[in-house]
N, C-alpha and C. Protein backbone atom coordinates (compact mmCIF):
# COMPACT_ATOMS: atom_id res chain seq x y z
N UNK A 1 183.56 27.21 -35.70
CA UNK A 1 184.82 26.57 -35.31
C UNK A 1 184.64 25.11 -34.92
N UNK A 2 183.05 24.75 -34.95
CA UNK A 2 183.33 23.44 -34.16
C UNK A 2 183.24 21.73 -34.93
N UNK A 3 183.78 22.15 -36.72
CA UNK A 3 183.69 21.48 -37.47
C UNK A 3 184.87 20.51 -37.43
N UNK A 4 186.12 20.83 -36.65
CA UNK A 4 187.29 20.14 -35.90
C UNK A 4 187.02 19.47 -35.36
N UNK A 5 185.73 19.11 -34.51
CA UNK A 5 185.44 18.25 -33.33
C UNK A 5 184.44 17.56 -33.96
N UNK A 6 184.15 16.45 -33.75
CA UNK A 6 183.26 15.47 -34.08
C UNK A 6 181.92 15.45 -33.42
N UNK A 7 181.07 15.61 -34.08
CA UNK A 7 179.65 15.55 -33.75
C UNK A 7 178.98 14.06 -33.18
N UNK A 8 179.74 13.67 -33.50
CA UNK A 8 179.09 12.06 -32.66
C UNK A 8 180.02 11.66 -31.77
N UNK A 9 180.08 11.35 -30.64
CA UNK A 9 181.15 11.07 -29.78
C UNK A 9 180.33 10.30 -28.81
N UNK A 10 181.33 8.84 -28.65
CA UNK A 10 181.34 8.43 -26.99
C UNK A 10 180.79 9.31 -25.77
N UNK A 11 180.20 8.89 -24.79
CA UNK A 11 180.06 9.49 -23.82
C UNK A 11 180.32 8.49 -22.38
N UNK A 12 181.22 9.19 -21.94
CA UNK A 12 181.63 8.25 -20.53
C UNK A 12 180.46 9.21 -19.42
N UNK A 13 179.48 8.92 -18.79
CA UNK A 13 178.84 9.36 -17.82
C UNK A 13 179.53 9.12 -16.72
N UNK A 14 179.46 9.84 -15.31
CA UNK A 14 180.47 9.69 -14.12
C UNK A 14 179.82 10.85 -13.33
N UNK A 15 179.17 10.44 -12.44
CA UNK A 15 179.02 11.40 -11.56
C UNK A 15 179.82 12.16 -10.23
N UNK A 16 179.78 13.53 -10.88
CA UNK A 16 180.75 14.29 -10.28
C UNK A 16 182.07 14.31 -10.66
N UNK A 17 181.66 14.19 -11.94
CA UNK A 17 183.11 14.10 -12.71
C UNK A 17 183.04 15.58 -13.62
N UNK A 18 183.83 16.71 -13.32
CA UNK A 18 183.31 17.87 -13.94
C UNK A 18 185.08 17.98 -14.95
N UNK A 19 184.65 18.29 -15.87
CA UNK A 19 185.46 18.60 -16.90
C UNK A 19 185.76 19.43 -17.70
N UNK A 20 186.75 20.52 -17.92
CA UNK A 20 186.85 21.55 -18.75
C UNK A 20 188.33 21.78 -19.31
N UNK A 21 187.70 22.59 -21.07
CA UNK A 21 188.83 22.55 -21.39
C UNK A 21 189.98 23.05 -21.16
N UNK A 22 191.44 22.72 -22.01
CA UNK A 22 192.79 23.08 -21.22
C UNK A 22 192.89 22.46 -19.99
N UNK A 23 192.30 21.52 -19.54
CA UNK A 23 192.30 20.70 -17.99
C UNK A 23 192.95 19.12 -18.37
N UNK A 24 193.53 18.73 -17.20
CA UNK A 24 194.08 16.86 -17.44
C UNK A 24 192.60 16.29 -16.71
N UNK A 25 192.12 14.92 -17.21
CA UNK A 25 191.74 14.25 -16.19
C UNK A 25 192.23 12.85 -16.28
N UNK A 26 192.79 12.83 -15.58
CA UNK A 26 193.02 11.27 -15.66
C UNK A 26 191.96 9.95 -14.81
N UNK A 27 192.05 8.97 -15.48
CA UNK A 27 191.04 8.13 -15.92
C UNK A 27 191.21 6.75 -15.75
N UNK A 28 191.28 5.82 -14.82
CA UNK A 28 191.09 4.48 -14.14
C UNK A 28 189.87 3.61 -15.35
N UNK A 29 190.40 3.21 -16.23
CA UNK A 29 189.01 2.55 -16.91
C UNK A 29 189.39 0.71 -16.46
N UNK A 30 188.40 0.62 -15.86
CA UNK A 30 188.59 -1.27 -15.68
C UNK A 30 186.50 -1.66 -15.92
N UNK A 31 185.58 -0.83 -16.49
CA UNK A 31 184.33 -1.87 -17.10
C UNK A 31 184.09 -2.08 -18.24
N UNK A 32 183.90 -2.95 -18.54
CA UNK A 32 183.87 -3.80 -19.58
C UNK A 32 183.63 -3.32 -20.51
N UNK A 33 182.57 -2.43 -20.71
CA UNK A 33 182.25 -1.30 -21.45
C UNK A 33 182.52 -0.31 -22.13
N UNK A 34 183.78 -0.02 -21.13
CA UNK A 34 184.56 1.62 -21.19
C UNK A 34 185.77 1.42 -21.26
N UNK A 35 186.22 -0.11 -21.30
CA UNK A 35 186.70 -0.70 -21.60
C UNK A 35 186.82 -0.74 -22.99
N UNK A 36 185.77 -1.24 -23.85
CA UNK A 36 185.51 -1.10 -25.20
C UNK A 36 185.62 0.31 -26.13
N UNK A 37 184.89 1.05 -25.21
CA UNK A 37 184.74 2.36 -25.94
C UNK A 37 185.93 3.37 -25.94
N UNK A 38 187.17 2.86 -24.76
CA UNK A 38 188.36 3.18 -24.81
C UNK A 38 189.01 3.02 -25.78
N UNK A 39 189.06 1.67 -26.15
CA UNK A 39 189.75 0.72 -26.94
C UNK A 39 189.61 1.11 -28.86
N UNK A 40 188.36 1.70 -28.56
CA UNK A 40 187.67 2.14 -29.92
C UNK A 40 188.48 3.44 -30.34
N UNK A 41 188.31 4.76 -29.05
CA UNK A 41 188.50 5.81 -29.15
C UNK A 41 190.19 5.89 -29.63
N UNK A 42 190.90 5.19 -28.69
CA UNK A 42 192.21 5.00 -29.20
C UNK A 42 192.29 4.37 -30.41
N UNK A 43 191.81 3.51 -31.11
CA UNK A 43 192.07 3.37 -32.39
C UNK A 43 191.63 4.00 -33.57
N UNK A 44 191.00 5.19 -33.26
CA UNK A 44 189.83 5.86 -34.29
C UNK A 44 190.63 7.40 -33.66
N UNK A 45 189.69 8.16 -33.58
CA UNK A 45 190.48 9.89 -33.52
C UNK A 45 190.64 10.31 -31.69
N UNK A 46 190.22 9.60 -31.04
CA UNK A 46 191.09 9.73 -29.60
C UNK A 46 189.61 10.42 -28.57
N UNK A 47 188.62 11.04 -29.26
CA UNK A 47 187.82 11.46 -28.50
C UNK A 47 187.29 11.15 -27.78
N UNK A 48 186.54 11.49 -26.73
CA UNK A 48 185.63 10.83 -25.73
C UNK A 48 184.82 12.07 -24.83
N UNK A 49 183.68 11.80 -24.97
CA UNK A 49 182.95 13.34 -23.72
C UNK A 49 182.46 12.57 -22.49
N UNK A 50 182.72 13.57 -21.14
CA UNK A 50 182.61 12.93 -20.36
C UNK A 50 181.53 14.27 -19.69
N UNK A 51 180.50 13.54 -19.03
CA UNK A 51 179.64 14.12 -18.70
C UNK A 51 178.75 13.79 -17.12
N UNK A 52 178.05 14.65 -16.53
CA UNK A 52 177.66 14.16 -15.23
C UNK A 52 176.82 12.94 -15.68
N UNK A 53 176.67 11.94 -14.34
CA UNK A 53 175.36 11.54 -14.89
C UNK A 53 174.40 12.16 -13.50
N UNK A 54 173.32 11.68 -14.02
CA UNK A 54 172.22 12.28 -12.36
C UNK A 54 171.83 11.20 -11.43
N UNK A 55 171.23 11.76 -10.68
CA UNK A 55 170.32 10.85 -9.60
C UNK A 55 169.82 9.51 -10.38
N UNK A 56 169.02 9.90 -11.22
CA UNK A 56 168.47 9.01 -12.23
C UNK A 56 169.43 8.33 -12.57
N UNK A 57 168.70 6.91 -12.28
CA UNK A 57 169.69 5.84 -14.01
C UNK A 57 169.75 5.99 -14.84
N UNK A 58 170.80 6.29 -15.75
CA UNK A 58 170.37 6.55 -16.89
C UNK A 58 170.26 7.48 -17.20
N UNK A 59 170.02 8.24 -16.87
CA UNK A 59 169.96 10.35 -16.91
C UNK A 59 170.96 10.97 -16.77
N UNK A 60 171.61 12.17 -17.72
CA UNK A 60 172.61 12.42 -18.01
C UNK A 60 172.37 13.90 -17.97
N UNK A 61 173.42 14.95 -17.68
CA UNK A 61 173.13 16.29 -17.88
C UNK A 61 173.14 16.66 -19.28
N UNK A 62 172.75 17.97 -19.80
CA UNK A 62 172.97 18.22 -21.20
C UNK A 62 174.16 19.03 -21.42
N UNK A 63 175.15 18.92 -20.79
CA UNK A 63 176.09 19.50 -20.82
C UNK A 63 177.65 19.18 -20.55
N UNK A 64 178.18 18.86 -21.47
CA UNK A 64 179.48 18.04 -20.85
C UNK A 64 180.95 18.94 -21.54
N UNK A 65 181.92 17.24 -21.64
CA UNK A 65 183.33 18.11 -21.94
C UNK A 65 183.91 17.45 -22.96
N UNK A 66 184.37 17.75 -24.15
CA UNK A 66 184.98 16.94 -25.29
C UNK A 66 186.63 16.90 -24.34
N UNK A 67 187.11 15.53 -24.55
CA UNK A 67 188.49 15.36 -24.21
C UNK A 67 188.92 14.38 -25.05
N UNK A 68 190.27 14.75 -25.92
CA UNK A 68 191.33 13.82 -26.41
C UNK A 68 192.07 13.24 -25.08
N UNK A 69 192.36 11.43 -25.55
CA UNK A 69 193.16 10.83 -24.98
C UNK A 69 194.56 11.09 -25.59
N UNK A 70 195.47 11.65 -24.96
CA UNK A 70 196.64 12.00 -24.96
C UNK A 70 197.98 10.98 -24.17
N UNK A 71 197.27 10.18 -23.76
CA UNK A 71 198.15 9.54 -22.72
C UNK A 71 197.25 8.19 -22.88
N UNK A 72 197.86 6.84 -22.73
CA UNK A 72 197.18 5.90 -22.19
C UNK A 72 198.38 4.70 -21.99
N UNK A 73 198.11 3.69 -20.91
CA UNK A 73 199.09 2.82 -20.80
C UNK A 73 197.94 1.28 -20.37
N UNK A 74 198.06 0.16 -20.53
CA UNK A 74 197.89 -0.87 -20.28
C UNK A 74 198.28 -1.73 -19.16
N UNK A 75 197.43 -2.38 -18.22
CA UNK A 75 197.91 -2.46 -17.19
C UNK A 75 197.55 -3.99 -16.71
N UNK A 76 198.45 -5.20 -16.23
CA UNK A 76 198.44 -6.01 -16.01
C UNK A 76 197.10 -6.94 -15.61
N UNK A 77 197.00 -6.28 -15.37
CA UNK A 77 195.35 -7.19 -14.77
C UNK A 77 194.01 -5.97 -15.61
N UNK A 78 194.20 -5.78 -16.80
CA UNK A 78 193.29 -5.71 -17.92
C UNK A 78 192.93 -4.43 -17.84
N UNK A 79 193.34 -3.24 -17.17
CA UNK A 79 192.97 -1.74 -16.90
C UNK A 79 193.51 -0.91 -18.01
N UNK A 80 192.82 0.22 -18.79
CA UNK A 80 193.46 1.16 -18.97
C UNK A 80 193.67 2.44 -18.17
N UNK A 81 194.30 2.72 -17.89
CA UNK A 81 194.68 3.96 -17.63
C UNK A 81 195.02 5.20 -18.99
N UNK A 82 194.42 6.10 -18.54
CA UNK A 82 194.35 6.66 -19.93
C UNK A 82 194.58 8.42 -18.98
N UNK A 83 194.77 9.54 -19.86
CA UNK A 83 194.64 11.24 -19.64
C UNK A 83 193.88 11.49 -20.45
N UNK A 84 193.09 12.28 -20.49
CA UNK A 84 192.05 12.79 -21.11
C UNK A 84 192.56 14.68 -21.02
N UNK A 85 192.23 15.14 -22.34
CA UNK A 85 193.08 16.96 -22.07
C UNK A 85 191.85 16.97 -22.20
N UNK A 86 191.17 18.21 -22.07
CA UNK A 86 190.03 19.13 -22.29
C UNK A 86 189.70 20.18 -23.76
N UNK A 87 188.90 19.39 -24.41
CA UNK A 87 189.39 20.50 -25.75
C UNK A 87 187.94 21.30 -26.01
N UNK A 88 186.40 21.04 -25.96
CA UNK A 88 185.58 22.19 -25.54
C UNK A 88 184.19 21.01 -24.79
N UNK A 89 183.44 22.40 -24.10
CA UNK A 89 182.53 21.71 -24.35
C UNK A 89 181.05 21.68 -24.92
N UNK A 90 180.33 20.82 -24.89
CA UNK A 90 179.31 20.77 -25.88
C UNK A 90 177.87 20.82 -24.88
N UNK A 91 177.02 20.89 -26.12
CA UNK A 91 175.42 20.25 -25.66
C UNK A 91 175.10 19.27 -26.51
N UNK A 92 174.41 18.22 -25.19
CA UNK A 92 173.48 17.15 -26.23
C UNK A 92 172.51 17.37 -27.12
N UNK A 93 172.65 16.75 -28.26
CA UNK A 93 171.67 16.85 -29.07
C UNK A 93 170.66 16.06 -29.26
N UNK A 94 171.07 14.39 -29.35
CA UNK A 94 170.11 13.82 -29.23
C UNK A 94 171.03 12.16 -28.78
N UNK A 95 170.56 11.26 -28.14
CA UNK A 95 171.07 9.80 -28.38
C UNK A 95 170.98 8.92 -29.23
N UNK A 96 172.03 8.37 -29.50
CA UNK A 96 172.17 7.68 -30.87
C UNK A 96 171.91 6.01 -30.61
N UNK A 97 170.72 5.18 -30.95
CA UNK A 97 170.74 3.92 -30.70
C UNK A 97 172.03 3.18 -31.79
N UNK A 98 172.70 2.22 -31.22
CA UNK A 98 173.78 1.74 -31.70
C UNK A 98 174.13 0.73 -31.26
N UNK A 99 175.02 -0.14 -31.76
CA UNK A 99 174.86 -1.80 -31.56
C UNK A 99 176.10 -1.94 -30.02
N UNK A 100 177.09 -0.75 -29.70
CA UNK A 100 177.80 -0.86 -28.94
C UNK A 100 177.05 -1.07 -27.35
N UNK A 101 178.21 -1.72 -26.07
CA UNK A 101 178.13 -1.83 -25.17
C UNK A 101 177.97 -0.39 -24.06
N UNK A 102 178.49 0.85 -24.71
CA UNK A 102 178.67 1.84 -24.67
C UNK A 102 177.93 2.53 -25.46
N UNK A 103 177.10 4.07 -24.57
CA UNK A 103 176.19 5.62 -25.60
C UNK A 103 177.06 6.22 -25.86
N UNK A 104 176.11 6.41 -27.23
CA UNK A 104 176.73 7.29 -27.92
C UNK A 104 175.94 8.95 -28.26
N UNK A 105 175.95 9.73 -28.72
CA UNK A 105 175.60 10.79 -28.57
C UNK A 105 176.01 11.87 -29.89
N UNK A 106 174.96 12.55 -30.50
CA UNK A 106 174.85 13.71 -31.13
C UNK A 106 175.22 14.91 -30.69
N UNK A 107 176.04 15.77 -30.92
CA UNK A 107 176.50 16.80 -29.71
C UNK A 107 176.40 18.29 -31.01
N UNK A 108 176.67 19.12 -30.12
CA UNK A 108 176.90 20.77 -30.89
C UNK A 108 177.78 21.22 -29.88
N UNK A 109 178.92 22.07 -30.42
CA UNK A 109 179.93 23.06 -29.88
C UNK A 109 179.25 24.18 -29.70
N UNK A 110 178.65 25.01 -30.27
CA UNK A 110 178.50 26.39 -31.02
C UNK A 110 178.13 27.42 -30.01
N UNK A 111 177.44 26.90 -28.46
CA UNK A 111 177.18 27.40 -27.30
C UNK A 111 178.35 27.74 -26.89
N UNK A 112 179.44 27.41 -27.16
CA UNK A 112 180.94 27.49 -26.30
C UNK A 112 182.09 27.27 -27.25
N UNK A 113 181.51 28.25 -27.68
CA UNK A 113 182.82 29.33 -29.22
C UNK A 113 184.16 29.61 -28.24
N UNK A 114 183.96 30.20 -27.23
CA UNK A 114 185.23 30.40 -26.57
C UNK A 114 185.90 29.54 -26.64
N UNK A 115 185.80 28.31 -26.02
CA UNK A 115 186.22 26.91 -26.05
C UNK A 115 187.01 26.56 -27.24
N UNK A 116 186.37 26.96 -28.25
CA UNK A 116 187.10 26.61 -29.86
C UNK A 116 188.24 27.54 -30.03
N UNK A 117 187.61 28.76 -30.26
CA UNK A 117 188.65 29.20 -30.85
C UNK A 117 189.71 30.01 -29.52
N UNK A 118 189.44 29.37 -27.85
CA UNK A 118 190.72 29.87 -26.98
C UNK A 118 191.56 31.38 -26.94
N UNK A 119 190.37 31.84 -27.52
CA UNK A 119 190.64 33.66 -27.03
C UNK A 119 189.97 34.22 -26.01
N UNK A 120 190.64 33.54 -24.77
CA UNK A 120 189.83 33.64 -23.35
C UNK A 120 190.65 34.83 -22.55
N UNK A 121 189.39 35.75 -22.79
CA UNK A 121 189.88 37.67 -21.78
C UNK A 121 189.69 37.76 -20.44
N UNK A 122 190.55 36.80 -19.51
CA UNK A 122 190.10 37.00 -18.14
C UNK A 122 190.43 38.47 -17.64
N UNK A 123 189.42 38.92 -17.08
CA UNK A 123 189.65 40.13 -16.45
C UNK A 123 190.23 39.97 -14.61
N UNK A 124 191.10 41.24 -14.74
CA UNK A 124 191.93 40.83 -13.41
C UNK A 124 191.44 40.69 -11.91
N UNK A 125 190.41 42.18 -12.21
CA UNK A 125 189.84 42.14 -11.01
C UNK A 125 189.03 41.14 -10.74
N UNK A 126 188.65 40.43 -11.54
CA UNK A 126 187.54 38.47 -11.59
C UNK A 126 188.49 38.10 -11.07
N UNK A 127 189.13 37.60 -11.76
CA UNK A 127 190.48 36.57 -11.49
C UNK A 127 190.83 36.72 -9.72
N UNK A 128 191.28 37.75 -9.62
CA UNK A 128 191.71 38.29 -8.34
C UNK A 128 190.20 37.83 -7.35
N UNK A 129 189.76 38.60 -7.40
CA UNK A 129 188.57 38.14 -5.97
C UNK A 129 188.58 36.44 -6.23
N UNK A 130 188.37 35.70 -7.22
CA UNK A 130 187.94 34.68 -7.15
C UNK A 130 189.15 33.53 -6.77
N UNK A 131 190.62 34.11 -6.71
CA UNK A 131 191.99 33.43 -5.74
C UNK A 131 191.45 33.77 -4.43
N UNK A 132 191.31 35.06 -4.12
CA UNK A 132 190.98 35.15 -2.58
C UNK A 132 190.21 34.49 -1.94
N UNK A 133 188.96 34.44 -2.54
CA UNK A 133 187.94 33.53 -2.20
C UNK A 133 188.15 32.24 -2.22
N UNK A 134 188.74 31.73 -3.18
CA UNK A 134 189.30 30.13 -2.93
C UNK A 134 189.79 29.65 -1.91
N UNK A 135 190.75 30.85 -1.85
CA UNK A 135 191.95 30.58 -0.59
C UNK A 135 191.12 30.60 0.57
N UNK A 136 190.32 31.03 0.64
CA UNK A 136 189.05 30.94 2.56
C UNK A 136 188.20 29.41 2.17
N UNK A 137 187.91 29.57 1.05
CA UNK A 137 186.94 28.52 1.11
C UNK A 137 187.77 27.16 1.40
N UNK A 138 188.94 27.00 0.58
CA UNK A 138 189.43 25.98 0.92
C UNK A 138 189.91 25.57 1.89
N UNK A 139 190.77 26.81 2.31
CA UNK A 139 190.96 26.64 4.32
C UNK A 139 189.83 26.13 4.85
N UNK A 140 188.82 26.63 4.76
CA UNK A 140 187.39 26.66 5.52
C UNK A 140 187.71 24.93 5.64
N UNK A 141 187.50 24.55 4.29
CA UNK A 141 187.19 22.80 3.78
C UNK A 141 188.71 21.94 4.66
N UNK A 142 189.68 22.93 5.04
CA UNK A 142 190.47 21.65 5.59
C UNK A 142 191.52 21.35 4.21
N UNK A 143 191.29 21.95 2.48
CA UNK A 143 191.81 21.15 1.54
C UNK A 143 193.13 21.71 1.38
N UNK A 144 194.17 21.46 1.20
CA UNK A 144 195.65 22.00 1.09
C UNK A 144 195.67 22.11 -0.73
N UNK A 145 196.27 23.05 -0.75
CA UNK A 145 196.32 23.39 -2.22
C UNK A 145 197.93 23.77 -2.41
N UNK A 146 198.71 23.25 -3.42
CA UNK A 146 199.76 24.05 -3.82
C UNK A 146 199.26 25.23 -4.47
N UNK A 147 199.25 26.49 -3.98
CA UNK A 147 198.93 27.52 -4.74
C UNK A 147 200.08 28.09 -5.74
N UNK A 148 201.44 27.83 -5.22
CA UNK A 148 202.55 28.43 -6.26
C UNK A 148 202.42 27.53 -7.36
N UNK A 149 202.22 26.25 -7.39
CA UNK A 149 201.89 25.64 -8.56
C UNK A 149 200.89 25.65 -9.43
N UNK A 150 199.73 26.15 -8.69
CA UNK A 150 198.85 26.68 -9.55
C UNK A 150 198.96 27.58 -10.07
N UNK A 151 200.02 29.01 -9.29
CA UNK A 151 199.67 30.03 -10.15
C UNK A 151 200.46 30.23 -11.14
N UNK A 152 201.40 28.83 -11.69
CA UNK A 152 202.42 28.56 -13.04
C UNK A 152 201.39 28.27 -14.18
N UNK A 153 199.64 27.78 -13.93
CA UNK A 153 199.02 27.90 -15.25
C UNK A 153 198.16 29.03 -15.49
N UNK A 154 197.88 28.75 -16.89
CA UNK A 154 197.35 30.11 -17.51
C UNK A 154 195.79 30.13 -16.29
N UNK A 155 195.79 31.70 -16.67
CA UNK A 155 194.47 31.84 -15.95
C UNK A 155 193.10 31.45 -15.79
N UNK A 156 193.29 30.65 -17.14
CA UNK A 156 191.73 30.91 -17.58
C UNK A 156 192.17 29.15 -16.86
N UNK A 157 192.76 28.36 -16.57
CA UNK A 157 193.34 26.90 -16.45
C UNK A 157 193.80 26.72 -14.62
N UNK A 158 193.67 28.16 -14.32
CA UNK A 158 193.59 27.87 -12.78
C UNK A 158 191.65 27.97 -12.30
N UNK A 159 191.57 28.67 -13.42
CA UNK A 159 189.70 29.17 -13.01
C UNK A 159 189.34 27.37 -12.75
N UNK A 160 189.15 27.01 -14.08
CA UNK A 160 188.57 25.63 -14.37
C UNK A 160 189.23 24.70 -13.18
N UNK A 161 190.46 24.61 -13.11
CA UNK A 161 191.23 23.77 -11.88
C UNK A 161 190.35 24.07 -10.60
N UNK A 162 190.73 25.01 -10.32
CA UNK A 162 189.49 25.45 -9.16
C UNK A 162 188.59 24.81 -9.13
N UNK A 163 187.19 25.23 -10.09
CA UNK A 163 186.09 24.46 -10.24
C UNK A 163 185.94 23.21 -10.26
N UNK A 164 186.54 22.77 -10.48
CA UNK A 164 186.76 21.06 -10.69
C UNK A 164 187.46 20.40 -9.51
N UNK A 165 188.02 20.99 -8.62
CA UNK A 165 188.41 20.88 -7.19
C UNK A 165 187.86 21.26 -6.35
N UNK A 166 186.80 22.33 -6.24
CA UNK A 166 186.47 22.80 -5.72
C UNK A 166 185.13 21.73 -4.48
N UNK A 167 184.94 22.06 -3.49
CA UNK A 167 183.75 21.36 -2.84
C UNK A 167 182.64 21.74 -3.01
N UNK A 168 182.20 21.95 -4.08
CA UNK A 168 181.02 22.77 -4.10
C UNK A 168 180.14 21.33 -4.20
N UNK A 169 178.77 21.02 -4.54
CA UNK A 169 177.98 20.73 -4.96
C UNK A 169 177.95 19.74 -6.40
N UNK A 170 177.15 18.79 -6.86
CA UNK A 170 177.37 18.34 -8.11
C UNK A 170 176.30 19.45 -9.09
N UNK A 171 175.12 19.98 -8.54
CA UNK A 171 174.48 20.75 -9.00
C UNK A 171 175.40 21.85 -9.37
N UNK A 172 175.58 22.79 -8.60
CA UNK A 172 176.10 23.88 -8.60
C UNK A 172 177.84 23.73 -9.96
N UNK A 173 178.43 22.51 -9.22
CA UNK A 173 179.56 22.54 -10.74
C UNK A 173 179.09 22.42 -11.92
N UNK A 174 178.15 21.95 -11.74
CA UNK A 174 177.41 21.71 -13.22
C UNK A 174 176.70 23.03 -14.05
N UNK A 175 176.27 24.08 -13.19
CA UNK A 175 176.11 25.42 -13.35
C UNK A 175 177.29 25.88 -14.11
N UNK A 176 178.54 25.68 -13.07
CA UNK A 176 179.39 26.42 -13.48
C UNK A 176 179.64 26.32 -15.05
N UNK A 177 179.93 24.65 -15.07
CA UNK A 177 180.58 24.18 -16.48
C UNK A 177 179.18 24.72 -17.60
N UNK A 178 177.93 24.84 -17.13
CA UNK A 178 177.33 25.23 -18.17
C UNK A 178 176.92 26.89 -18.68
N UNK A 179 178.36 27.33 -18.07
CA UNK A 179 178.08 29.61 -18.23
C UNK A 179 179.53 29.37 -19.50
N UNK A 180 179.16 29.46 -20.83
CA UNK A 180 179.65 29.55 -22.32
C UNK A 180 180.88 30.58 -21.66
N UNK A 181 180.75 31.75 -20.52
CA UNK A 181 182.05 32.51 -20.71
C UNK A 181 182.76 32.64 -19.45
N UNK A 182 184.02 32.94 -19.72
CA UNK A 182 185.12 32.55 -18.68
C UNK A 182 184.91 33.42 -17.30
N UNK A 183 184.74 34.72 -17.87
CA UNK A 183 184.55 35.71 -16.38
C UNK A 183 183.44 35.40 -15.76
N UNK A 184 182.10 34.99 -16.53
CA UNK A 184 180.95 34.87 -15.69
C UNK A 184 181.00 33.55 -14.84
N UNK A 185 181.67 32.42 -15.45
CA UNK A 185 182.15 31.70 -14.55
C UNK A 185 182.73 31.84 -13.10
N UNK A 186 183.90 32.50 -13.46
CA UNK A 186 184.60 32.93 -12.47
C UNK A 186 183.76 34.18 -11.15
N UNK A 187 182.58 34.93 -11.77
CA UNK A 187 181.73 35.28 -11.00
C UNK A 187 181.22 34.80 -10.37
N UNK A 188 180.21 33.89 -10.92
CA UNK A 188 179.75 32.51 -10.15
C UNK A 188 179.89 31.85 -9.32
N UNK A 189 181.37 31.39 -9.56
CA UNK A 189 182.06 30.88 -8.60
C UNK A 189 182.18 31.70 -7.28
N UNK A 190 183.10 32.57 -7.47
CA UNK A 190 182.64 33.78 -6.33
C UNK A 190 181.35 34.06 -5.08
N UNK A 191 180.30 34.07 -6.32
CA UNK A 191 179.27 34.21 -5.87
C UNK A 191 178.77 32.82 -4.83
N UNK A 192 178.97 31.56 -5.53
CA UNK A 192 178.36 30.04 -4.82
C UNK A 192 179.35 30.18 -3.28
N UNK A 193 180.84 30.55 -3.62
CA UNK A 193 181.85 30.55 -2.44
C UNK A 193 181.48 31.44 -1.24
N UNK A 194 181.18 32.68 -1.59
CA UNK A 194 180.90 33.98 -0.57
C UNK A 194 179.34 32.56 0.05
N UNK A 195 178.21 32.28 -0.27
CA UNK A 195 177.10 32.14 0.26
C UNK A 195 177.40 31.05 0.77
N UNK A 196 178.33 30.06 0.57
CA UNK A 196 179.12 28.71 1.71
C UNK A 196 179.87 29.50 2.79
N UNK A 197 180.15 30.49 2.52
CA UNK A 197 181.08 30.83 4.16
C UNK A 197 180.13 31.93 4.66
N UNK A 198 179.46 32.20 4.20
CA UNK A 198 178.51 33.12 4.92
C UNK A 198 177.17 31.98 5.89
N UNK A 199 176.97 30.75 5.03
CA UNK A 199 175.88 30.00 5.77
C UNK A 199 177.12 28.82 6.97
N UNK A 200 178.49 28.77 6.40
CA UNK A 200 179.12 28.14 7.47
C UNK A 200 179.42 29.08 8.56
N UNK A 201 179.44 30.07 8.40
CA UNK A 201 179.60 31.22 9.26
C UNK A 201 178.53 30.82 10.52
N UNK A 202 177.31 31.28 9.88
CA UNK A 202 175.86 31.16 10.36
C UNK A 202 175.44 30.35 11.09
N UNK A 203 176.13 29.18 10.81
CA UNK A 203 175.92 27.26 11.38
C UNK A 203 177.08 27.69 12.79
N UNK A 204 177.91 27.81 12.72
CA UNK A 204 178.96 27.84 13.83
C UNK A 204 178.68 29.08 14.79
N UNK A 205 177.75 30.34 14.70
CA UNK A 205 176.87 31.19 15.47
C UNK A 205 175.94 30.53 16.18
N UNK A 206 175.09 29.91 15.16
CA UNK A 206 173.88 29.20 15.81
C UNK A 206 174.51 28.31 16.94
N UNK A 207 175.49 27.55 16.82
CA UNK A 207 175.74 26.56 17.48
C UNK A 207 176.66 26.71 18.91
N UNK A 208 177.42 27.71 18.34
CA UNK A 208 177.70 28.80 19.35
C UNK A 208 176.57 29.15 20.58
């Protein structure tokens, strides 16, 4: 399925920028750079992958998110503003030396078939523990959530929302975004959430 998507694509690096498909991200571009590679993407087929970068300069995870620009507007003092949808995601394959200001990148879909062809089987009882659990963790965090508005998108589009809101870790989201299937995700998640309120638990005993 992943002959739709382009094997060479832009890569915007951003740390702690987690991305998945069926998701919005919207996108503040004002460097010079990304600037360019905006400018490109909008005039050519709209793509762009956006991916962690690491600790390292220069070091990038192998695992990111293909997104069409769907939205973009121009903005007085030289900004784009742009939306980015979520359409799958990939692994690096290799880096492409190239004359641009902006990397570029060799990618493969084929790890995250779900992604393509969007025949995503959330199971209920997943789904279910992993709202409950949100709902503590995020209290826990202080974060206010419209939950009735969340629960107007599809399921598999509140999972990812979650994750991508979520306070977890840049490690640990990066786990998430790299499990190919939707429920084990949503396990995961579960699983990283229960061991934050069990060690915040633990911290407020001790201190107790």
């Amino acid at each position: 399925m992943s002959e739709k998507f382009p094997n060479k694509i832009p890569i915007f690096p951003l740390r702690s920028a987690i991305f998945f498909p069926e998701t919005n991200l919207p996108l503040n571009i004002f460097e010079p750079r990304y600037l360019k590679m905006v400018e490109k993407a909008i005039k050519g087929n709209g793509f762009l992958g956006m991916i962690q970068s690491k600790e390292i300069d220069g070091d990038v995870f192998n695992v990111g998110c293909l997104g069409k620009i769907n939205e973009h507007k121009r903005t007085d003092d030289g900004r784009i503003l742009i939306n980015l949808y979520g359409v799958s995601r990939f692994k690096i394959d290799k880096e492409i030396n190239n004359d641009e200001a902006f990397r570029e990148f060799l990618v493969k879909y084929d790890f995250f078939k779900e992604d393509a062809n969007k025949k995503y089987l959330v199971e209920n009882n997943v789904f279910d523990k992993l709202i409950v659990i949100s709902k503590k963790i995020f209290e826990k965090q202080g974060m206010n959530l419209n939950w009735f508005e969340l629960s107007k998108l599809k399921k598999v589009q509140q999972i990812y929302t979650l994750v991508m809101i979520s306070p977890f870790s840049v490690s640990e989201k990066q786990k998430l975004l790299e499990i190919p299937e939707i429920n084990e995700i949503a396990k995961t998640f579960v699983e990283i959430a229960n061991f934050a309120l069990f060690e915040n638990s633990n911290d407020e005993s001790s201190i107790q």
